[in-house]
PDB file of N, CA and C in Angstrom:
ATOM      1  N   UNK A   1       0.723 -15.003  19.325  1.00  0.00           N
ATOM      2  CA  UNK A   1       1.108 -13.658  18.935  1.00  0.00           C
ATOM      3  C   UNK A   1       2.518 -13.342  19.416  1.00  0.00           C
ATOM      4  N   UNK A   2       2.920 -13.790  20.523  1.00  0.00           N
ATOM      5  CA  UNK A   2       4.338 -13.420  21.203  1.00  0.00           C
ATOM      6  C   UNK A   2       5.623 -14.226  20.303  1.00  0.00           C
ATOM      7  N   UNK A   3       5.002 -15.709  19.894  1.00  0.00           N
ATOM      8  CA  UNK A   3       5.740 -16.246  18.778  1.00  0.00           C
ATOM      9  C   UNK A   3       6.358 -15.240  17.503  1.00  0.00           C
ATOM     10  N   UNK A   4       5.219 -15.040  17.222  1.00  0.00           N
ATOM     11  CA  UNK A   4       5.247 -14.017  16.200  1.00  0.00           C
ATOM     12  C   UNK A   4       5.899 -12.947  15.783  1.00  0.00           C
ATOM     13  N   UNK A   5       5.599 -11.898  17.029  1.00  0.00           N
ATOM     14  CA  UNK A   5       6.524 -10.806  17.493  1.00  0.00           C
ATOM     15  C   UNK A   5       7.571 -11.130  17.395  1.00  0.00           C
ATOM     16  N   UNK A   6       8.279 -12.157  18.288  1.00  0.00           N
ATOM     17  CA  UNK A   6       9.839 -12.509  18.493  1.00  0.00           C
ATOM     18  C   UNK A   6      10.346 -13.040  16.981  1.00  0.00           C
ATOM     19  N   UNK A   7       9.482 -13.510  16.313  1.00  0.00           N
ATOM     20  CA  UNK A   7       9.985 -13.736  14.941  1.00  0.00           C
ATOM     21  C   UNK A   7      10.115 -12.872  13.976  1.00  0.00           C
ATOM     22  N   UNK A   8       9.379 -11.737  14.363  1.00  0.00           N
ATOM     23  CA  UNK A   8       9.220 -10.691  13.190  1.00  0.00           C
ATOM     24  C   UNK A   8      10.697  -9.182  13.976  1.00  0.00           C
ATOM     25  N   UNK A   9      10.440  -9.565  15.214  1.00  0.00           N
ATOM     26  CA  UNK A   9      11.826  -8.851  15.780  1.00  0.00           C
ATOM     27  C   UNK A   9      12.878  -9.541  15.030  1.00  0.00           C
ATOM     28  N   UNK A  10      13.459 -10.829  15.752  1.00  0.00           N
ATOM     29  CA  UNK A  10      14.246 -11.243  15.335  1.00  0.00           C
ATOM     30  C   UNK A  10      15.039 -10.877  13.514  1.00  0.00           C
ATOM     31  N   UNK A  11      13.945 -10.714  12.891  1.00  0.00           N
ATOM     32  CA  UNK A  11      14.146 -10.248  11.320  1.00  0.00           C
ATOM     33  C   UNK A  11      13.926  -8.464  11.009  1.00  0.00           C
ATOM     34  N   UNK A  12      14.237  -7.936  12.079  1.00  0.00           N
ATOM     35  CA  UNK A  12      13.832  -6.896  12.234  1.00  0.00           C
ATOM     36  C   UNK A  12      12.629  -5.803  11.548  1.00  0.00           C
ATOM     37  N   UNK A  13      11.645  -6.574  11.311  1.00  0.00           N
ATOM     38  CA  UNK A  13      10.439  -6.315  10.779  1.00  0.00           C
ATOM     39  C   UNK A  13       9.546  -5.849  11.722  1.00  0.00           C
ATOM     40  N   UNK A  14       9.209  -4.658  12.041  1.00  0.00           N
ATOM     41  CA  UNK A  14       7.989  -3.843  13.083  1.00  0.00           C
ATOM     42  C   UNK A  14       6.890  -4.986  12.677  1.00  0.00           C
ATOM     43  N   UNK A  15       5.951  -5.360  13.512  1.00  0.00           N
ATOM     44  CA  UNK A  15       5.051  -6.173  13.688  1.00  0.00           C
ATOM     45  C   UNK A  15       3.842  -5.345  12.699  1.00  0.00           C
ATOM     46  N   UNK A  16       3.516  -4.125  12.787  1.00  0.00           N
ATOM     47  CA  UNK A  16       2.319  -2.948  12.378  1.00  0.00           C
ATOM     48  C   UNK A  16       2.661  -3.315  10.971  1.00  0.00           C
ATOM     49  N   UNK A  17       3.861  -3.614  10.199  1.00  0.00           N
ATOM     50  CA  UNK A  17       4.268  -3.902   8.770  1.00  0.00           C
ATOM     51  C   UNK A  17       3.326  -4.861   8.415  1.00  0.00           C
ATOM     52  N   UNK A  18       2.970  -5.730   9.269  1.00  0.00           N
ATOM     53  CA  UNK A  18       2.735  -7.080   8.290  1.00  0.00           C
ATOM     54  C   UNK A  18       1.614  -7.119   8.846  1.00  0.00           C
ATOM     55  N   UNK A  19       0.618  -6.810   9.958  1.00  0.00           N
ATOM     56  CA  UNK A  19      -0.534  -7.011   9.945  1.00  0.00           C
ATOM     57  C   UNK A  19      -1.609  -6.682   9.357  1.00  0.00           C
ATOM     58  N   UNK A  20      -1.706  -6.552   8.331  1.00  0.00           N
ATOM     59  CA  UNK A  20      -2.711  -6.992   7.101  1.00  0.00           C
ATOM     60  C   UNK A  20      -2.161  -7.996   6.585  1.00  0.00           C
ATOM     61  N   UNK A  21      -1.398  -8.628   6.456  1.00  0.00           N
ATOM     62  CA  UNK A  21      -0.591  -9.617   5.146  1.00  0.00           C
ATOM     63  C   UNK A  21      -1.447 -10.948   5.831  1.00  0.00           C
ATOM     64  N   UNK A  22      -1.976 -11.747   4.576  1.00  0.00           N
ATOM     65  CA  UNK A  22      -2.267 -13.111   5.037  1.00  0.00           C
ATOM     66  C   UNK A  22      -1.722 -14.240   5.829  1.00  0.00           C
ATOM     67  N   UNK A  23      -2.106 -15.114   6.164  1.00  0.00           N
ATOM     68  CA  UNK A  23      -0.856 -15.876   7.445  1.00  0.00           C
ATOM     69  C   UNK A  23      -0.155 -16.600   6.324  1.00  0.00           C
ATOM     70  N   UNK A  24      -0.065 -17.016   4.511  1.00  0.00           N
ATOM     71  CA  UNK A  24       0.580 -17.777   4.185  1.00  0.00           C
ATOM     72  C   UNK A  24       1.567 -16.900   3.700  1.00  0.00           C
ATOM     73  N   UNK A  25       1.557 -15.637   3.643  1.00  0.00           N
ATOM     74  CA  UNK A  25       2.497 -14.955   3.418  1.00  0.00           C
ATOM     75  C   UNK A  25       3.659 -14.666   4.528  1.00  0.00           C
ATOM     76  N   UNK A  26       2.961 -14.389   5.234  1.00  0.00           N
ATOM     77  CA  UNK A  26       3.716 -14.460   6.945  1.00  0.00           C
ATOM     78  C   UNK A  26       4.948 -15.918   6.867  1.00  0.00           C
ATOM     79  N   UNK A  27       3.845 -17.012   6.500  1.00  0.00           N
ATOM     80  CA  UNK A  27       4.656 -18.269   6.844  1.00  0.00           C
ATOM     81  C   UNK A  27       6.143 -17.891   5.881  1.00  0.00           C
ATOM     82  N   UNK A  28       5.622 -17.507   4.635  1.00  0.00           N
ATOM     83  CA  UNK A  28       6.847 -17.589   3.526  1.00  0.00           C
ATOM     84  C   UNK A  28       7.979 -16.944   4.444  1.00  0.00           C
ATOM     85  N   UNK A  29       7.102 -15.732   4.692  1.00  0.00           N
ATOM     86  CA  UNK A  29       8.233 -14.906   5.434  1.00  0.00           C
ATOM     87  C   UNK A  29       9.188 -15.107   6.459  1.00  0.00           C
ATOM     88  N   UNK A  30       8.499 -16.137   7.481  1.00  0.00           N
ATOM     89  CA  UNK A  30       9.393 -16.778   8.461  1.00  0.00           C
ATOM     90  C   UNK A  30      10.016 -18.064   8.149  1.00  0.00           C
ATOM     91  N   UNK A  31       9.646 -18.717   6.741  1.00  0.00           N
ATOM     92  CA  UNK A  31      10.485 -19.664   6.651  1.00  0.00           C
ATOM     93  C   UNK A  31      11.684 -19.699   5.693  1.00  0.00           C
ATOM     94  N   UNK A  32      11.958 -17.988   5.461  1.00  0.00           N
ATOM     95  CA  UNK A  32      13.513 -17.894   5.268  1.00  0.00           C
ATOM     96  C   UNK A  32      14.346 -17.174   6.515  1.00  0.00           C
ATOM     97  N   UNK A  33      14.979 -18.324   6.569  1.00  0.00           N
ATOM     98  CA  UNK A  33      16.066 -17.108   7.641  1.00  0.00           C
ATOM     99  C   UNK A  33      16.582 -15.714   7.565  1.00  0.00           C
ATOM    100  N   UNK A  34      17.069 -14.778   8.876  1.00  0.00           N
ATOM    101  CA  UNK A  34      17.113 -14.095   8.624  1.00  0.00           C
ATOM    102  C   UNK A  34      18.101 -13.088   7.833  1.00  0.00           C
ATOM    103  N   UNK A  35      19.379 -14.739   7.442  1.00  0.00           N
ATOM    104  CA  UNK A  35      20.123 -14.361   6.415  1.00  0.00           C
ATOM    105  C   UNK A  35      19.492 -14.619   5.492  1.00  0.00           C
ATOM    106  N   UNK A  36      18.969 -15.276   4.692  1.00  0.00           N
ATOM    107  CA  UNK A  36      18.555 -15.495   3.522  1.00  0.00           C
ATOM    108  C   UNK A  36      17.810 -14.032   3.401  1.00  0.00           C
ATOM    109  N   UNK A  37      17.033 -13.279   4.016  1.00  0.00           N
ATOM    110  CA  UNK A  37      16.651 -12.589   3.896  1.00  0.00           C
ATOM    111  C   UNK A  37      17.137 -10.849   3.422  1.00  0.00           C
ATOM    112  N   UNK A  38      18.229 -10.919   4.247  1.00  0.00           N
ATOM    113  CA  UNK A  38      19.397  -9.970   4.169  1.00  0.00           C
ATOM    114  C   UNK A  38      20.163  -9.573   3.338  1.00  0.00           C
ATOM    115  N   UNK A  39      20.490 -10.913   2.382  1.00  0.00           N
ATOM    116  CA  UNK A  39      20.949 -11.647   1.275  1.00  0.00           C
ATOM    117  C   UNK A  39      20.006 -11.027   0.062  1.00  0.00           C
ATOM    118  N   UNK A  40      18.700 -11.388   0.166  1.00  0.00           N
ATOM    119  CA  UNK A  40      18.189 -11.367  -0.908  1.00  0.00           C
ATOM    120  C   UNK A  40      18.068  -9.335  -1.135  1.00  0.00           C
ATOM    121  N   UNK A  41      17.832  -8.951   0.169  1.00  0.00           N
ATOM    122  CA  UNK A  41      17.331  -7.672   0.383  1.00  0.00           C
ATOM    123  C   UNK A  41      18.815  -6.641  -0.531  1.00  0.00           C
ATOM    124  N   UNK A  42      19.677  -7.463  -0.171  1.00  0.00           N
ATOM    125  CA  UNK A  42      21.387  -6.450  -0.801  1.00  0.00           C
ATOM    126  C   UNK A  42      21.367  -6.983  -2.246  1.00  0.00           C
ATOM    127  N   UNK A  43      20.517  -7.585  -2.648  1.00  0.00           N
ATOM    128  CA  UNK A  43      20.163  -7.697  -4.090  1.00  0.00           C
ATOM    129  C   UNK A  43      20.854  -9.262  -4.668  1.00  0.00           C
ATOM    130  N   UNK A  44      21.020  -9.917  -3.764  1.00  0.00           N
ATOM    131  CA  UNK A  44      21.311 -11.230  -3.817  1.00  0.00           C
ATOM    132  C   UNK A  44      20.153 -11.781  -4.982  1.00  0.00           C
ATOM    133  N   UNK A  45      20.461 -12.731  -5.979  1.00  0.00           N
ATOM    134  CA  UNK A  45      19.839 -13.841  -6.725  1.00  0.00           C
ATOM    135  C   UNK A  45      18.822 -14.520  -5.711  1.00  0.00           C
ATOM    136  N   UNK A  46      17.579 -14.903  -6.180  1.00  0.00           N
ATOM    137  CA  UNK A  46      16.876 -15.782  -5.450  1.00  0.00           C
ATOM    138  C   UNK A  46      17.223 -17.237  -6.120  1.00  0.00           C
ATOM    139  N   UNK A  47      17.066 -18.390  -5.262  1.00  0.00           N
ATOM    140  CA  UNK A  47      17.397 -19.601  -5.772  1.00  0.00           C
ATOM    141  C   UNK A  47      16.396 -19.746  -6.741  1.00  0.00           C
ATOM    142  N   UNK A  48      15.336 -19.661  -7.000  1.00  0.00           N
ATOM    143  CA  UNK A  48      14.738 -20.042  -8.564  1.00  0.00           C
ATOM    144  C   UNK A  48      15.409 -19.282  -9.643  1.00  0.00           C
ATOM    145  N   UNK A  49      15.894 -18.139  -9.409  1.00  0.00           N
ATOM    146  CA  UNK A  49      16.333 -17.562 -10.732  1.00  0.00           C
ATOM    147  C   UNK A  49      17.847 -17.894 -10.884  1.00  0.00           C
ATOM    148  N   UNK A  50      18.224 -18.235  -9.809  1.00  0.00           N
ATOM    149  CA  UNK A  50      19.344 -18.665  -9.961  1.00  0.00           C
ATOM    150  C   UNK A  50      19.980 -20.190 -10.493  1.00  0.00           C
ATOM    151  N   UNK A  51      18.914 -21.143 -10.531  1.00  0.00           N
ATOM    152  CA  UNK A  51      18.953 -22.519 -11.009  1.00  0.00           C
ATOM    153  C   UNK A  51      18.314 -21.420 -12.544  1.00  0.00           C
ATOM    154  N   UNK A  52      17.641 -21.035 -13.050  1.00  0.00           N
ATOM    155  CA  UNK A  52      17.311 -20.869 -14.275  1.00  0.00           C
ATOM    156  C   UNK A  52      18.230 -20.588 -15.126  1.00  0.00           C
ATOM    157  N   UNK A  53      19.139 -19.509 -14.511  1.00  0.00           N
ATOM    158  CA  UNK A  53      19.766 -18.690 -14.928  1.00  0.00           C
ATOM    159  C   UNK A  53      21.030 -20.186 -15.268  1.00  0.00           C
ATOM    160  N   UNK A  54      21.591 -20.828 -14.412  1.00  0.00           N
ATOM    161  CA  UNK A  54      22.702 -22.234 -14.522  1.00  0.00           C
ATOM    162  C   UNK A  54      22.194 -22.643 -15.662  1.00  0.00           C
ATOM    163  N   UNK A  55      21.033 -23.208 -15.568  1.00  0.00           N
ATOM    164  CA  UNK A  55      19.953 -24.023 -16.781  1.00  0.00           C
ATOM    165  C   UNK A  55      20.643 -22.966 -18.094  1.00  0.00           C
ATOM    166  N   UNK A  56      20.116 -21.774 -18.060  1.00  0.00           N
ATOM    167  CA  UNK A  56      20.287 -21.011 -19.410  1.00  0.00           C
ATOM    168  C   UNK A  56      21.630 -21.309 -19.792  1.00  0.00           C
ATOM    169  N   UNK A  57      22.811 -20.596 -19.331  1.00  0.00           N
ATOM    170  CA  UNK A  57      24.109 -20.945 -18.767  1.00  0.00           C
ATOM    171  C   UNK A  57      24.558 -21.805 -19.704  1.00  0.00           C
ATOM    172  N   UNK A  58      23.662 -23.483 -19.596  1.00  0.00           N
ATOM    173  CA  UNK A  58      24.216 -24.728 -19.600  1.00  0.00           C
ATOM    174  C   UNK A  58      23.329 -25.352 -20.969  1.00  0.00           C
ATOM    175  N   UNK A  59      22.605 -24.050 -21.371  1.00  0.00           N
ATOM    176  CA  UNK A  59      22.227 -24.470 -22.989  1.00  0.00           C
ATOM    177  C   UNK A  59      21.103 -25.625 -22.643  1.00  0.00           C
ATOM    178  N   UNK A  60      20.115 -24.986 -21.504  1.00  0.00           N
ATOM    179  CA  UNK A  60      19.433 -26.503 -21.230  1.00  0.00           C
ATOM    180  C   UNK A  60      18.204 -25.420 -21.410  1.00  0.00           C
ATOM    181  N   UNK A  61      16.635 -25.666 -21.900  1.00  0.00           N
ATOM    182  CA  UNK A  61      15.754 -24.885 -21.983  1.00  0.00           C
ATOM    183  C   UNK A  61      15.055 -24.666 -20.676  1.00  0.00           C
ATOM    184  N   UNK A  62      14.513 -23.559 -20.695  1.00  0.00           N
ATOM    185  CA  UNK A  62      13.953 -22.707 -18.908  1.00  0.00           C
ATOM    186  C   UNK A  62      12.389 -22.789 -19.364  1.00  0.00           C
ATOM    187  N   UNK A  63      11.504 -23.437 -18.848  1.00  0.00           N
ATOM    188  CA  UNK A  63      10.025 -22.713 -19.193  1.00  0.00           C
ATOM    189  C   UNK A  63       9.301 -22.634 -17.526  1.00  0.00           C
ATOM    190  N   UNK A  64       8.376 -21.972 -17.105  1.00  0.00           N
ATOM    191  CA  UNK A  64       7.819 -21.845 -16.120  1.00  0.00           C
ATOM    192  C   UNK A  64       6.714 -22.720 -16.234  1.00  0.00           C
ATOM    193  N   UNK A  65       6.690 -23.247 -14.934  1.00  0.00           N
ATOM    194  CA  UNK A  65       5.195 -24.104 -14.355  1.00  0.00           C
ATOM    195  C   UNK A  65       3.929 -23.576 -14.542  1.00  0.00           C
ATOM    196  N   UNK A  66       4.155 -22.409 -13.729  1.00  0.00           N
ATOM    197  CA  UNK A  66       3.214 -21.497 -13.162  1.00  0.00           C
ATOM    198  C   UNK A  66       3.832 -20.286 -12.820  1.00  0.00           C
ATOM    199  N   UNK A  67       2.699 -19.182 -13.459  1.00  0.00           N
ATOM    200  CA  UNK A  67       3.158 -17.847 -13.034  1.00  0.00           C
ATOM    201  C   UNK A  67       2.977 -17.460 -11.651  1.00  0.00           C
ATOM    202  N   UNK A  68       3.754 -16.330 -11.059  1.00  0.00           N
ATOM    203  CA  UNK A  68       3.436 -15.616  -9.595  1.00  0.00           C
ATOM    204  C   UNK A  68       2.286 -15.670  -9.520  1.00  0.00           C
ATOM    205  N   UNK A  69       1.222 -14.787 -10.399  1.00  0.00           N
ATOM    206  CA  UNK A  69      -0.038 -15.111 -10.407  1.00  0.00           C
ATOM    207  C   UNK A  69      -0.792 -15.996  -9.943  1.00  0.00           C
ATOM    208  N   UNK A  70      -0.902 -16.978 -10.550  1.00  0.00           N
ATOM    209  CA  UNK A  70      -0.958 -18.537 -10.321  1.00  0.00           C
ATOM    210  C   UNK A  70      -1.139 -18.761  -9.126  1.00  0.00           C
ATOM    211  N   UNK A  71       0.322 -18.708  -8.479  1.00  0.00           N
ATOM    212  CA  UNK A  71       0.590 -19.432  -7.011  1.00  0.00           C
ATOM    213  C   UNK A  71       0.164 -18.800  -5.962  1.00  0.00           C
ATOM    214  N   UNK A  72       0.164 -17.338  -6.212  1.00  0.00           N
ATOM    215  CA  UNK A  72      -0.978 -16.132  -5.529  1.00  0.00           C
ATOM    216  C   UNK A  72      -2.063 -17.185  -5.054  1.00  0.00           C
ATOM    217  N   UNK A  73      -2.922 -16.859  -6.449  1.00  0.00           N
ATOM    218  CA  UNK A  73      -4.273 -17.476  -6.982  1.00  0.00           C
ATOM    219  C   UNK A  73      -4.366 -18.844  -5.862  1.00  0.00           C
ATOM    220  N   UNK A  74      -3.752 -19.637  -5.914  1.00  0.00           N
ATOM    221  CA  UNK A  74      -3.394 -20.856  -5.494  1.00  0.00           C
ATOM    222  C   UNK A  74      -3.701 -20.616  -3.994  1.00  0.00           C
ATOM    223  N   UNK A  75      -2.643 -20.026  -3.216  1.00  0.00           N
ATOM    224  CA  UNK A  75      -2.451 -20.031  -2.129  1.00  0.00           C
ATOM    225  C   UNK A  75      -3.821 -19.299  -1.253  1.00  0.00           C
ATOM    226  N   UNK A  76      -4.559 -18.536  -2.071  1.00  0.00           N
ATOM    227  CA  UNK A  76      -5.419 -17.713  -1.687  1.00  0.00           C
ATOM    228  C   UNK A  76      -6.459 -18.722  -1.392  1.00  0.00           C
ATOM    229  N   UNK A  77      -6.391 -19.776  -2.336  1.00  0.00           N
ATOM    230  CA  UNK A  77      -7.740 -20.206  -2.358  1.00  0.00           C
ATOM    231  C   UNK A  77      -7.996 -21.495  -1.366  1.00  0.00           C
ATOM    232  N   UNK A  78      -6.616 -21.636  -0.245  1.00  0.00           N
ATOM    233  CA  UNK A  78      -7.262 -22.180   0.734  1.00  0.00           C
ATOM    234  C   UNK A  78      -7.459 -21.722   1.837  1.00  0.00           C
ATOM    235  N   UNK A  79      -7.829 -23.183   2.702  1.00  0.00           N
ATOM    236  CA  UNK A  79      -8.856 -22.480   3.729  1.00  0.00           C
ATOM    237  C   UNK A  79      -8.161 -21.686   5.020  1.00  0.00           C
ATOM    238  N   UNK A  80      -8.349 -20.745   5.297  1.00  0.00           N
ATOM    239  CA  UNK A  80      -7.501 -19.948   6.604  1.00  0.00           C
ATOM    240  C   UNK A  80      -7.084 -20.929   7.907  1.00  0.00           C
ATOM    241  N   UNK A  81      -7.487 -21.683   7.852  1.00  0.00           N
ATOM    242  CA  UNK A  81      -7.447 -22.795   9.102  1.00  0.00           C
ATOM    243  C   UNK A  81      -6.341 -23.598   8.147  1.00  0.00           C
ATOM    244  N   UNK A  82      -5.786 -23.925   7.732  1.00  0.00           N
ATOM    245  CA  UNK A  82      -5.023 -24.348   6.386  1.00  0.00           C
ATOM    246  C   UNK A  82      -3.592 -23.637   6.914  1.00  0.00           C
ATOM    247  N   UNK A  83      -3.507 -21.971   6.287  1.00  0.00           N
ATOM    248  CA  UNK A  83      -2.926 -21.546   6.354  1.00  0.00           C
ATOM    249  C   UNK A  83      -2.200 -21.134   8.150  1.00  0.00           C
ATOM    250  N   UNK A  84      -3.313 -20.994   8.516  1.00  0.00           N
ATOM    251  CA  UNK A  84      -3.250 -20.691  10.248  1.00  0.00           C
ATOM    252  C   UNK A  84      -2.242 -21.900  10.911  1.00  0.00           C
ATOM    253  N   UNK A  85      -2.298 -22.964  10.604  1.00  0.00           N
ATOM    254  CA  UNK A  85      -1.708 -24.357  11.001  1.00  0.00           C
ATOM    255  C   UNK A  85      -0.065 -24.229  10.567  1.00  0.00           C
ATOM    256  N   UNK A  86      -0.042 -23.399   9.301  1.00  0.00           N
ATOM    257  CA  UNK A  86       0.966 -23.610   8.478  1.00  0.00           C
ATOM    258  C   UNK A  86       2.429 -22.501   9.016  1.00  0.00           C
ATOM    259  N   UNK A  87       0.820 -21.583  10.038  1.00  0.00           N
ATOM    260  CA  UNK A  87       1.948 -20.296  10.131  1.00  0.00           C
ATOM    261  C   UNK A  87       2.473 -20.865  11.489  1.00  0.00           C
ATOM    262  N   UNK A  88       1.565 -21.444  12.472  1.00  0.00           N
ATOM    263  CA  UNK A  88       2.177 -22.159  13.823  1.00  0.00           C
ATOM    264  C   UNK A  88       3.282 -23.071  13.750  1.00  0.00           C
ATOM    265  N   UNK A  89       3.107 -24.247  12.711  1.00  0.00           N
ATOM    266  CA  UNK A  89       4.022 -24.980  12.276  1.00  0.00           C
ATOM    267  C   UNK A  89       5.225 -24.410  11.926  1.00  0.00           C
ATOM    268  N   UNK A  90       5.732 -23.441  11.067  1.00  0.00           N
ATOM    269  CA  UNK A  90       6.486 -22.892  10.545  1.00  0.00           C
ATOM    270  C   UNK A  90       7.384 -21.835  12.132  1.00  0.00           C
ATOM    271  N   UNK A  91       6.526 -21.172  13.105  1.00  0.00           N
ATOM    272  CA  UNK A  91       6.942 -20.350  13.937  1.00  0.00           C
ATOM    273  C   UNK A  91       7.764 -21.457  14.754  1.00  0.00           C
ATOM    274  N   UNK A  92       7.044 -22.594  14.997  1.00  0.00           N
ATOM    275  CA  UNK A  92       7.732 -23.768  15.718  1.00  0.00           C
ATOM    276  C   UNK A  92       8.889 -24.072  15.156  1.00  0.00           C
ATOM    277  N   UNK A  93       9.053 -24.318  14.198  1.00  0.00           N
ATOM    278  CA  UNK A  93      10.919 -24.807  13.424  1.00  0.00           C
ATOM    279  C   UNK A  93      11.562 -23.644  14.110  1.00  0.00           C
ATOM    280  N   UNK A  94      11.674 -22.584  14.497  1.00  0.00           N
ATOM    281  CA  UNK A  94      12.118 -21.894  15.435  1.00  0.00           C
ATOM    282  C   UNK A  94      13.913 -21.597  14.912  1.00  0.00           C
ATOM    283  N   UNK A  95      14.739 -22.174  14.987  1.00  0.00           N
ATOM    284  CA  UNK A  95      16.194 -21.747  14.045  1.00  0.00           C
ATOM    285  C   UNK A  95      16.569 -23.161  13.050  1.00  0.00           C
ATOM    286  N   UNK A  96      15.366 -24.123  13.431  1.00  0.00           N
ATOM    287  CA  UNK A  96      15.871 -25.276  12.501  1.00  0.00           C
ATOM    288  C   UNK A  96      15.514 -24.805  11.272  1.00  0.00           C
ATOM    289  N   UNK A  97      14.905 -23.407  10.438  1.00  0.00           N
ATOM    290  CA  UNK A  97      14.402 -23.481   9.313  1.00  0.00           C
ATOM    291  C   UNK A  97      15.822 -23.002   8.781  1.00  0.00           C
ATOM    292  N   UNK A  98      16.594 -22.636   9.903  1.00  0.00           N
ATOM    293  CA  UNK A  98      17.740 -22.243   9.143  1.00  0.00           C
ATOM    294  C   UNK A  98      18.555 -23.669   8.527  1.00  0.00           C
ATOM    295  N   UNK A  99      18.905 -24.557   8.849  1.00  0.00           N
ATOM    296  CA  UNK A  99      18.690 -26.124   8.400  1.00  0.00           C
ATOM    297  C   UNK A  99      18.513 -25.998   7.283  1.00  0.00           C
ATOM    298  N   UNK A 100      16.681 -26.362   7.488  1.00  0.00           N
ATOM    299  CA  UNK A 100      15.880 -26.548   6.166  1.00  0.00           C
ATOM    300  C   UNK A 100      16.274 -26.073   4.915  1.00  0.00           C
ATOM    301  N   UNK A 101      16.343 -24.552   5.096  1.00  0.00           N
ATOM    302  CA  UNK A 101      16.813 -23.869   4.040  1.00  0.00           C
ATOM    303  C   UNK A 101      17.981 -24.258   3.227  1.00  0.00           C
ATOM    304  N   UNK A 102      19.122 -24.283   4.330  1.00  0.00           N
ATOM    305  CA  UNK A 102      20.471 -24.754   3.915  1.00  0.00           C
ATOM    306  C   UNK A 102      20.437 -26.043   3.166  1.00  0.00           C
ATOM    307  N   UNK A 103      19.701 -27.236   3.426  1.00  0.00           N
ATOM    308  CA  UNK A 103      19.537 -28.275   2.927  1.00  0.00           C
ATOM    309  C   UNK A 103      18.889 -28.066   1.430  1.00  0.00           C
ATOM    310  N   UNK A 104      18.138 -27.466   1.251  1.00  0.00           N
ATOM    311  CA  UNK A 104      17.242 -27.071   0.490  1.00  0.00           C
ATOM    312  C   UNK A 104      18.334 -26.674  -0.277  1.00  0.00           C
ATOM    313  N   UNK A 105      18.564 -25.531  -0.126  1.00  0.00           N
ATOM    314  CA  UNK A 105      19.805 -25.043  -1.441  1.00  0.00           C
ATOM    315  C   UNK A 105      20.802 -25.839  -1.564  1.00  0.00           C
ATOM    316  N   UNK A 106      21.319 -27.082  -0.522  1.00  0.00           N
ATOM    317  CA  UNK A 106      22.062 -27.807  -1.333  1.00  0.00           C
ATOM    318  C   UNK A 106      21.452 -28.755  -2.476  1.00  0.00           C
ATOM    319  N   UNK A 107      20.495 -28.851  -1.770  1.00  0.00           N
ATOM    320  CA  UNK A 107      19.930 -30.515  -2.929  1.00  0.00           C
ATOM    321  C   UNK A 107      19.822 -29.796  -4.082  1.00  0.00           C
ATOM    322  N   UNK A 108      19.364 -28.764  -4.199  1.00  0.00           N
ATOM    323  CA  UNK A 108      18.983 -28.241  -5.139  1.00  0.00           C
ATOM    324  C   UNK A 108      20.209 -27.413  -6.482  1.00  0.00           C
ATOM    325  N   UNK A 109      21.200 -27.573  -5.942  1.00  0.00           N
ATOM    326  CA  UNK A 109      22.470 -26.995  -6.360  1.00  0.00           C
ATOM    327  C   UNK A 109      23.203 -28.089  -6.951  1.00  0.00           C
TER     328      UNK A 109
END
């Protein structure tokens, strides 16, 4: 829980905000930094719409996998011990997700 706190400070998110939210939502939440976050919040592009949007751009066709729905659906339907692992794991990367991320949007760029 003190993990937690310091992570949800750190992003300046009151802790009382998110306790109802599931732990795989939590995880999403801590595994963007707290620029990426800041970013997206001042109305920044998210990187999926933003590779779509290049794709469109570049006269290349866009179709979706799976809807939000879907991945909702998806994520819901495993097991809390699943997700629970996922949110410890994730609190542990600790400022390397800032890394991750960065890597992430390069490969992907």
């Amino acid at each position: 829980a003190a993990a937690m706190n310091a992570a949800l400070d750190a992003r300046g998110i009151p802790p009382a905000t998110v306790a109802k939210m599931k732990p795989w939502m939590l995880s999403a939440m801590m595994a963007l930094p707290a620029c990426e976050l800041a970013r997206q919040s001042s109305g920044a592009t998210v990187l999926d719409v933003k590779l779509a949007e290049s794709a469109k751009a570049a006269g290349k066709p866009v179709e979706g996998l799976e809807t939000a729905e879907s991945q909702l659906r998806a994520m819901a339907s495993l097991p809390l011990a699943f997700h629970m692992k996922g949110l410890v794991d994730t609190l542990k990367l600790g400022d390397k997700v800032n890394d991750i991320n960065e890597t992430m949007i390069v490969l992907y760029q």
